[in-house]
C-alpha atoms as a PDB file:
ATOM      1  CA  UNK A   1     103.666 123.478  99.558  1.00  0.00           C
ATOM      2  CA  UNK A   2     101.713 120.240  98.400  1.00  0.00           C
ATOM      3  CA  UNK A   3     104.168 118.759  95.974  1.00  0.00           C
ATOM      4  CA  UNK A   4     103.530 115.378  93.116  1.00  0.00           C
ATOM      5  CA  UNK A   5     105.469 112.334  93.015  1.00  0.00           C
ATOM      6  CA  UNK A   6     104.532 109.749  90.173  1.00  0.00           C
ATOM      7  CA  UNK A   7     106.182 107.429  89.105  1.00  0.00           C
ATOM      8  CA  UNK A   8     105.364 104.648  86.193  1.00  0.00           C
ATOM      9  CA  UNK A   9     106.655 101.235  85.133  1.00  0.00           C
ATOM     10  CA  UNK A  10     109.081 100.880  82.126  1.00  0.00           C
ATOM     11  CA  UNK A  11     106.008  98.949  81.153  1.00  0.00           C
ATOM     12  CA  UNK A  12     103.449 101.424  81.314  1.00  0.00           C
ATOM     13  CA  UNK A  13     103.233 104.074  78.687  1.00  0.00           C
ATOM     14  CA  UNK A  14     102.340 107.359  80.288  1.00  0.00           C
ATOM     15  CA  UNK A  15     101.898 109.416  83.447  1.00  0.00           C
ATOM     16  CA  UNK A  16      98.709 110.714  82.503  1.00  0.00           C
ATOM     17  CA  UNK A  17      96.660 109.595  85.001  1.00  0.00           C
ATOM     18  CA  UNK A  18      98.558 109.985  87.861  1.00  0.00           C
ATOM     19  CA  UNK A  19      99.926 113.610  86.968  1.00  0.00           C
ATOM     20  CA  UNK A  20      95.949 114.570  86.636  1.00  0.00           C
ATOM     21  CA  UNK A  21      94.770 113.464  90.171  1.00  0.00           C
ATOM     22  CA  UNK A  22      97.955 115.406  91.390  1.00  0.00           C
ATOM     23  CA  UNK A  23      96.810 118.369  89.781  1.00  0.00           C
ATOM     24  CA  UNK A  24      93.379 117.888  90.936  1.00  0.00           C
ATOM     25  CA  UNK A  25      93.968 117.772  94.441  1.00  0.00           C
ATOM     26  CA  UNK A  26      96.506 121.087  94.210  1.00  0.00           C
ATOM     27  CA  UNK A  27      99.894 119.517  94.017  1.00  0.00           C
ATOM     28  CA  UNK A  28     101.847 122.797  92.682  1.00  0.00           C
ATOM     29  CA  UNK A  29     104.949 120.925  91.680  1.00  0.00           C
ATOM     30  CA  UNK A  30     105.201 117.572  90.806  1.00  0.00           C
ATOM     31  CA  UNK A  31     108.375 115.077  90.085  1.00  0.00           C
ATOM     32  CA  UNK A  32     107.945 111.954  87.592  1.00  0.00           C
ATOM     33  CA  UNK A  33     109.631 108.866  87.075  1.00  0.00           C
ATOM     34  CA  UNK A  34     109.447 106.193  84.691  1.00  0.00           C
ATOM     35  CA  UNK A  35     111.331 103.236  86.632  1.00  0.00           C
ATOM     36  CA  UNK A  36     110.267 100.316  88.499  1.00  0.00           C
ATOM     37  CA  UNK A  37     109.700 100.281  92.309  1.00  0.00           C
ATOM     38  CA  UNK A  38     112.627  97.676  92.614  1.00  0.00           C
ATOM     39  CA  UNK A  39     115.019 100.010  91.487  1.00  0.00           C
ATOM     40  CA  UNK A  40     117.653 101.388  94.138  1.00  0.00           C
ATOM     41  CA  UNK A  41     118.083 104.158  92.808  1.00  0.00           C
ATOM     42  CA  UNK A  42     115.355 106.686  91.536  1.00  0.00           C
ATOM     43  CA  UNK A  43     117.157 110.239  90.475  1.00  0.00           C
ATOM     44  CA  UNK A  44     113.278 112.091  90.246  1.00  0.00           C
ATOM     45  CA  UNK A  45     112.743 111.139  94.043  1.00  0.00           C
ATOM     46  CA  UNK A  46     115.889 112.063  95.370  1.00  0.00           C
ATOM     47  CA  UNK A  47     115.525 115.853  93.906  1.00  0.00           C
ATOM     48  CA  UNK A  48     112.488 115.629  95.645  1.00  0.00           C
ATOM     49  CA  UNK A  49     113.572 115.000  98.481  1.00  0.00           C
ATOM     50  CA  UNK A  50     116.205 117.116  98.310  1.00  0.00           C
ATOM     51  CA  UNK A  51     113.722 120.215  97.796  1.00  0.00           C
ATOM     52  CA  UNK A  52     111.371 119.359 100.678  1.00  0.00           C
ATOM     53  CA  UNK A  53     110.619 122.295 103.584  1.00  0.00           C
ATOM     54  CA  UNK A  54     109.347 121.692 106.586  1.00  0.00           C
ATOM     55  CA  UNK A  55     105.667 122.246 106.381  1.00  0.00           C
ATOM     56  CA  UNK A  56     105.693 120.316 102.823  1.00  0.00           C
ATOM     57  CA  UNK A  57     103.092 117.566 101.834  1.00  0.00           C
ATOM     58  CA  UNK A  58     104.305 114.864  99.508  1.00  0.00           C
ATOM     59  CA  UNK A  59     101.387 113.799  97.609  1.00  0.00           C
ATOM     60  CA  UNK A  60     101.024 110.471  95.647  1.00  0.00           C
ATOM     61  CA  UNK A  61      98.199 108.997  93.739  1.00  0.00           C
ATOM     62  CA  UNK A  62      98.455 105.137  95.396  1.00  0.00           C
ATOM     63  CA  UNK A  63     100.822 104.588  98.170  1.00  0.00           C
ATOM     64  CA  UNK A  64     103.387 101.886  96.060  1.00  0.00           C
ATOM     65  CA  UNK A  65     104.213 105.075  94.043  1.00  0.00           C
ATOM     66  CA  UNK A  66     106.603 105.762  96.570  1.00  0.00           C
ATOM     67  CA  UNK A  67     107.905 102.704  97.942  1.00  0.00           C
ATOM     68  CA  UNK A  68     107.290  98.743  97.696  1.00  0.00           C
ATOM     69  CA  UNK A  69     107.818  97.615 101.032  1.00  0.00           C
ATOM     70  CA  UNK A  70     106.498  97.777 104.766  1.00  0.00           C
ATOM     71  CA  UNK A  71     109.157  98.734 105.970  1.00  0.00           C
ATOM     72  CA  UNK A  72     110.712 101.090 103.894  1.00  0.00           C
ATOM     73  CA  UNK A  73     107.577 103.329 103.917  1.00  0.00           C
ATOM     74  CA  UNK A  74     107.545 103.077 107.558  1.00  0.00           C
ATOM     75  CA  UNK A  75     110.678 104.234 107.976  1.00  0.00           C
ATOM     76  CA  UNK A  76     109.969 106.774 105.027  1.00  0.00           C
ATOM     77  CA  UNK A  77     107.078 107.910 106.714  1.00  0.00           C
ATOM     78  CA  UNK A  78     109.198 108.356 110.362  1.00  0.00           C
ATOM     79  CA  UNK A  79     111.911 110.363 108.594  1.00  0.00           C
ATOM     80  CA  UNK A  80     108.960 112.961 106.955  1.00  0.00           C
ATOM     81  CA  UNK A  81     107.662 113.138 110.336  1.00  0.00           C
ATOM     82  CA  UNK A  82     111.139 114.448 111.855  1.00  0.00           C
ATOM     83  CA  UNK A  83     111.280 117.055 109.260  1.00  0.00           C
ATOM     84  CA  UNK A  84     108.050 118.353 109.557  1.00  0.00           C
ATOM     85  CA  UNK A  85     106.271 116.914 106.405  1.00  0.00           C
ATOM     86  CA  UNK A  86     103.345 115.117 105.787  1.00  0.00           C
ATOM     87  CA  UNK A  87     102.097 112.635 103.363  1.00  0.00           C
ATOM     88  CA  UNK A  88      99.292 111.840 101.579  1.00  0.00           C
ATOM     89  CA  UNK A  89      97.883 108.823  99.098  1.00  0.00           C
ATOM     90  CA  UNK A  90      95.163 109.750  97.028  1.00  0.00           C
ATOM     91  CA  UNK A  91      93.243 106.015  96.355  1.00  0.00           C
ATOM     92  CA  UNK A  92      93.893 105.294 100.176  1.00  0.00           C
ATOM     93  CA  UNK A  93      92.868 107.915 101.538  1.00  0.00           C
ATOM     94  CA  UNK A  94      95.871 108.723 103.750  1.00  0.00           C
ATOM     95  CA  UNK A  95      96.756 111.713 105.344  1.00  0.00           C
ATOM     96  CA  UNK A  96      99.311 111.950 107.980  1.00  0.00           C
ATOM     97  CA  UNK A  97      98.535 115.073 109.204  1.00  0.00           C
ATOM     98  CA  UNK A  98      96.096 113.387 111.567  1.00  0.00           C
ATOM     99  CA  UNK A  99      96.384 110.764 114.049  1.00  0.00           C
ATOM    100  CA  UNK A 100      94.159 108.324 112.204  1.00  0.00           C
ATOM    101  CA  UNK A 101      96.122 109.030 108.887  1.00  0.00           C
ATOM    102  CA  UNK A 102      98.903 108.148 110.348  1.00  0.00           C
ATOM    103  CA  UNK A 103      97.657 104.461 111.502  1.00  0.00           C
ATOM    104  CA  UNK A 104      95.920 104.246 107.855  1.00  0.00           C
ATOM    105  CA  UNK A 105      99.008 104.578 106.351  1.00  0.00           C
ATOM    106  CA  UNK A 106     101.070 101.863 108.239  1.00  0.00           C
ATOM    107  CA  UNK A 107      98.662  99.510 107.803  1.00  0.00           C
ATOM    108  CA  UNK A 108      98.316 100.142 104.008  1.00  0.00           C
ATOM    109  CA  UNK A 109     102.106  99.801 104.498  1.00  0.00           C
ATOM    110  CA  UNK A 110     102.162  96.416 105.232  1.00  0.00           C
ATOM    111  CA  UNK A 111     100.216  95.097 102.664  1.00  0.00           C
ATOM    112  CA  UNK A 112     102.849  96.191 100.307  1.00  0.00           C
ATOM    113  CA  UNK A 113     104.370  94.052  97.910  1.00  0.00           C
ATOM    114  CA  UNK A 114     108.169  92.434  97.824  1.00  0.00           C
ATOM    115  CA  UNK A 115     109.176  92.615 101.524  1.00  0.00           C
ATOM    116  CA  UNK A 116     111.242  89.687 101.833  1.00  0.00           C
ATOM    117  CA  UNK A 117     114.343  91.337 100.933  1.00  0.00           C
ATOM    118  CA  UNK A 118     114.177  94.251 103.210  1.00  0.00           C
ATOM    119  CA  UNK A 119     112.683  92.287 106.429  1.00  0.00           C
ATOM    120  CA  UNK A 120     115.634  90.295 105.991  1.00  0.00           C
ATOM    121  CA  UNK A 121     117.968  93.014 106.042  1.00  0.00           C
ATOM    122  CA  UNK A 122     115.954  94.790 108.916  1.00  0.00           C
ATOM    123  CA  UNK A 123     116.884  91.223 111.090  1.00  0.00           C
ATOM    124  CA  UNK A 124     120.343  90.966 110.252  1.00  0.00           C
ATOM    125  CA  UNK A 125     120.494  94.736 111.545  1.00  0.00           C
ATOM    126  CA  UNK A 126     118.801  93.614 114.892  1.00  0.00           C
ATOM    127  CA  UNK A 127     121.046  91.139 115.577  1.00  0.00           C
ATOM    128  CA  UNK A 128     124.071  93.163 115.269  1.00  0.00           C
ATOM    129  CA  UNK A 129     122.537  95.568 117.203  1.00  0.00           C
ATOM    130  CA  UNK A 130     121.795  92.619 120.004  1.00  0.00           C
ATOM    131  CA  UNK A 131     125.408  91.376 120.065  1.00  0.00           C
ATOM    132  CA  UNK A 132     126.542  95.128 120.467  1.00  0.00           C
ATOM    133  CA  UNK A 133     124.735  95.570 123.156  1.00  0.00           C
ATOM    134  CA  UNK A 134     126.424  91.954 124.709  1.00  0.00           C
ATOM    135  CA  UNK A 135     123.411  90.090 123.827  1.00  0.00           C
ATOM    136  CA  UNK A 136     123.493  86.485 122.306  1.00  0.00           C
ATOM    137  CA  UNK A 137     122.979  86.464 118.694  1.00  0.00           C
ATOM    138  CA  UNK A 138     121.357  83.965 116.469  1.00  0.00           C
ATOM    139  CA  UNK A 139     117.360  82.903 115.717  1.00  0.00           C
ATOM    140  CA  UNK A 140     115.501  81.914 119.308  1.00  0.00           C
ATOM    141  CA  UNK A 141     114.402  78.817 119.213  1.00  0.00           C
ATOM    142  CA  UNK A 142     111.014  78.756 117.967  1.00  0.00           C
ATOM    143  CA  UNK A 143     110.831  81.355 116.116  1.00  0.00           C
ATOM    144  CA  UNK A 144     109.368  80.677 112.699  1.00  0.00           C
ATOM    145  CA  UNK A 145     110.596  82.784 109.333  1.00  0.00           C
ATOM    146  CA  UNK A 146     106.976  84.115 109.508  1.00  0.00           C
ATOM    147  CA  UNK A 147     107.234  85.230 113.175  1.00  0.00           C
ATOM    148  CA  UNK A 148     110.590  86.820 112.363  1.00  0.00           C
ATOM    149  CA  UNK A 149     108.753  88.623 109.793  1.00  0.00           C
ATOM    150  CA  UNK A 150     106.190  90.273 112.092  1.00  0.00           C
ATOM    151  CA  UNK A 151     109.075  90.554 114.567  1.00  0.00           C
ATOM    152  CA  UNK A 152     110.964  93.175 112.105  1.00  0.00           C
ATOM    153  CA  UNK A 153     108.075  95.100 111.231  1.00  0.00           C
ATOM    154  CA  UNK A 154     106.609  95.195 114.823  1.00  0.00           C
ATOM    155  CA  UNK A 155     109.957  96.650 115.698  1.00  0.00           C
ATOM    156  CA  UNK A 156     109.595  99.507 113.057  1.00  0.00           C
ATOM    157  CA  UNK A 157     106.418 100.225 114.501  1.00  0.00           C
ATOM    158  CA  UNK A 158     107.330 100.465 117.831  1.00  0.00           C
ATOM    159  CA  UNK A 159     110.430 102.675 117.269  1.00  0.00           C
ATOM    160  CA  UNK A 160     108.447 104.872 115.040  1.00  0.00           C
ATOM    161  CA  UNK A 161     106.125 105.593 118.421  1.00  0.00           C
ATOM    162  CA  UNK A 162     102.861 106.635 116.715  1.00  0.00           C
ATOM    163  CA  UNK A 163     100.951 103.826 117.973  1.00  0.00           C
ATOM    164  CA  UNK A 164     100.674 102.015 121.680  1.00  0.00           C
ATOM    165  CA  UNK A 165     101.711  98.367 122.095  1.00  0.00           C
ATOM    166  CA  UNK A 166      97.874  97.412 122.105  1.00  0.00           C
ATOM    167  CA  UNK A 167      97.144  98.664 118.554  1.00  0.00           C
ATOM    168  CA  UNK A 168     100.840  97.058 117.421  1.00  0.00           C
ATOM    169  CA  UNK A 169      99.324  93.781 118.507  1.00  0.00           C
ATOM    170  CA  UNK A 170      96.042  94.361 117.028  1.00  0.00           C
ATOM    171  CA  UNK A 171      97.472  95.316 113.391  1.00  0.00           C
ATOM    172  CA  UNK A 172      99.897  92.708 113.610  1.00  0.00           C
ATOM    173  CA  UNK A 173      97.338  90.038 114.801  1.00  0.00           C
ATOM    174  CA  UNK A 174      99.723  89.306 117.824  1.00  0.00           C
ATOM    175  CA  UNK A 175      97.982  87.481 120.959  1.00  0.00           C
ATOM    176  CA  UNK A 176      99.611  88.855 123.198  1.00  0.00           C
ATOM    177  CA  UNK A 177     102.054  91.800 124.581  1.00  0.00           C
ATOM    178  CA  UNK A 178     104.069  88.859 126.430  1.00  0.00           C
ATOM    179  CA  UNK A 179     104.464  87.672 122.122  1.00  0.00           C
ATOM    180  CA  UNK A 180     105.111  91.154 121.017  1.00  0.00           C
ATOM    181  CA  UNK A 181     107.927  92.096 123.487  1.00  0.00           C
ATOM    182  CA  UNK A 182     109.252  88.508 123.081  1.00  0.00           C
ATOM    183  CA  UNK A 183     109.723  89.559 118.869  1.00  0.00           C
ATOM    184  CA  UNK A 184     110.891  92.607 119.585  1.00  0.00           C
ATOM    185  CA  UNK A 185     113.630  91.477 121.765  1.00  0.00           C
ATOM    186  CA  UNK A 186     114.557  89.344 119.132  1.00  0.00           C
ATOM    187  CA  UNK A 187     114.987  92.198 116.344  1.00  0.00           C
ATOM    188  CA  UNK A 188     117.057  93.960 118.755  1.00  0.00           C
ATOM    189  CA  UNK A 189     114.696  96.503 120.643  1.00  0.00           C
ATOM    190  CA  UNK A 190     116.018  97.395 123.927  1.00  0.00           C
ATOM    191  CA  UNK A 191     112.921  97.819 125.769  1.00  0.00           C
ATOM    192  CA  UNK A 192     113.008 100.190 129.020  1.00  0.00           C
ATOM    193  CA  UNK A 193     110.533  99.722 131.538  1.00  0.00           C
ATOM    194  CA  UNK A 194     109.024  96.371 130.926  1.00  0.00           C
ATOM    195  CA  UNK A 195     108.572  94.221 133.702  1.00  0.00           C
ATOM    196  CA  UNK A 196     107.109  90.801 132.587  1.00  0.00           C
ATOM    197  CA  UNK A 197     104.563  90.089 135.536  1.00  0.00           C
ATOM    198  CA  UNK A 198     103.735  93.323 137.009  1.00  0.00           C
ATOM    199  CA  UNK A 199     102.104  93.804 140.533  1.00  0.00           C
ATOM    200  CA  UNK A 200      98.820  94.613 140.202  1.00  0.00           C
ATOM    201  CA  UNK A 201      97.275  96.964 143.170  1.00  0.00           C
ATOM    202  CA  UNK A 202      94.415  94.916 144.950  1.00  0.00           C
ATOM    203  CA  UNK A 203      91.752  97.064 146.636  1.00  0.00           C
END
């Protein structure tokens, strides 16, 4: 079942638009809110949630409809994918249903707006995670507030296992995987099976 989330600013003055495109494209039920993105708590999505199947699509008309941040629709986009439901954005084009959707759609995500608040929480959660695990807490040196930025969402990415470390770097403009594993250490990733210089078979 292809089912229609909208939702509008307090701002804004209708859901015309959006609840039109939904229709267009078959959405058969559709849920609308009028409340800003910042807002914690958004009663229309939760039913919606609530009433997905596995085998649902949750349709949208632009991608911010449903959340604000990178990684929040990340991590939305991981938890759909455990259930058995796909997504899709109508301006951007995305569909997750297919390999390349899926790549379109996190790197739509991380042009989304307002992610200070949640890449800070996503770092404080890595380095409790770290000092679980025995590790020694605190920022490395070096490590810029921008770097710890791409540290948390490169971390999101990499748990969420839809892409390889190669296209992580590339989306994240990271120079290297030496960088990458380096940031992800950082926001707590235990990575298995790395070894830093590897022996490369001479012929």
């Amino acid at each position: 079942m292809q089912i229609g989330y909208v939702r509008v600013s307090k701002n804004e003055q209708n859901f015309d638009l959006q609840v039109e495109a939904l229709k267009k494209v078959g959405c058969e039920q559709i849920f609308k809110e009028k409340i800003s993105g910042a807002e914690k708590e958004r009663p229309q999505y939760l039913k919606m949630v609530e009433s997905l199947r596995k085998g649902d699509t949750v349709t949208v008309w632009r991608i911010d409809r449903l959340g604000r941040t990178t990684l929040e629709l990340i991590k939305l986009m991981v938890e759909f994918r455990e259930k058995g439901i796909e997504f899709k954005s109508i301006v951007e084009g995305i569909d997750t249903s297919t390999s390349m959707g899926r790549i379109w759609y996190m790197l739509s995500s991380i042009f989304a707006e307002n992610e200070r608040e949640i890449i800070r929480e996503r770092t404080k959660a890595g380095l409790a995670s770290a000092r679980a695990r025995g590790k020694i807490g605190g920022r490395p040196k070096g490590l810029s507030e921008k770097a710890q930025k791409i540290a948390s969402t490169a971390a999101t990415l990499y748990n969420a296992k839809d892409l390889s470390t190669d296209e992580i770097c590339k989306v994240l403009n990271i120079g290297s995987k030496t960088t990458l594993y380096r940031y992800l250490r950082h926001a707590g990733v235990n990575i298995n099976g790395w070894v830093k210089n590897p022996v490369v078979n001479k012929k």
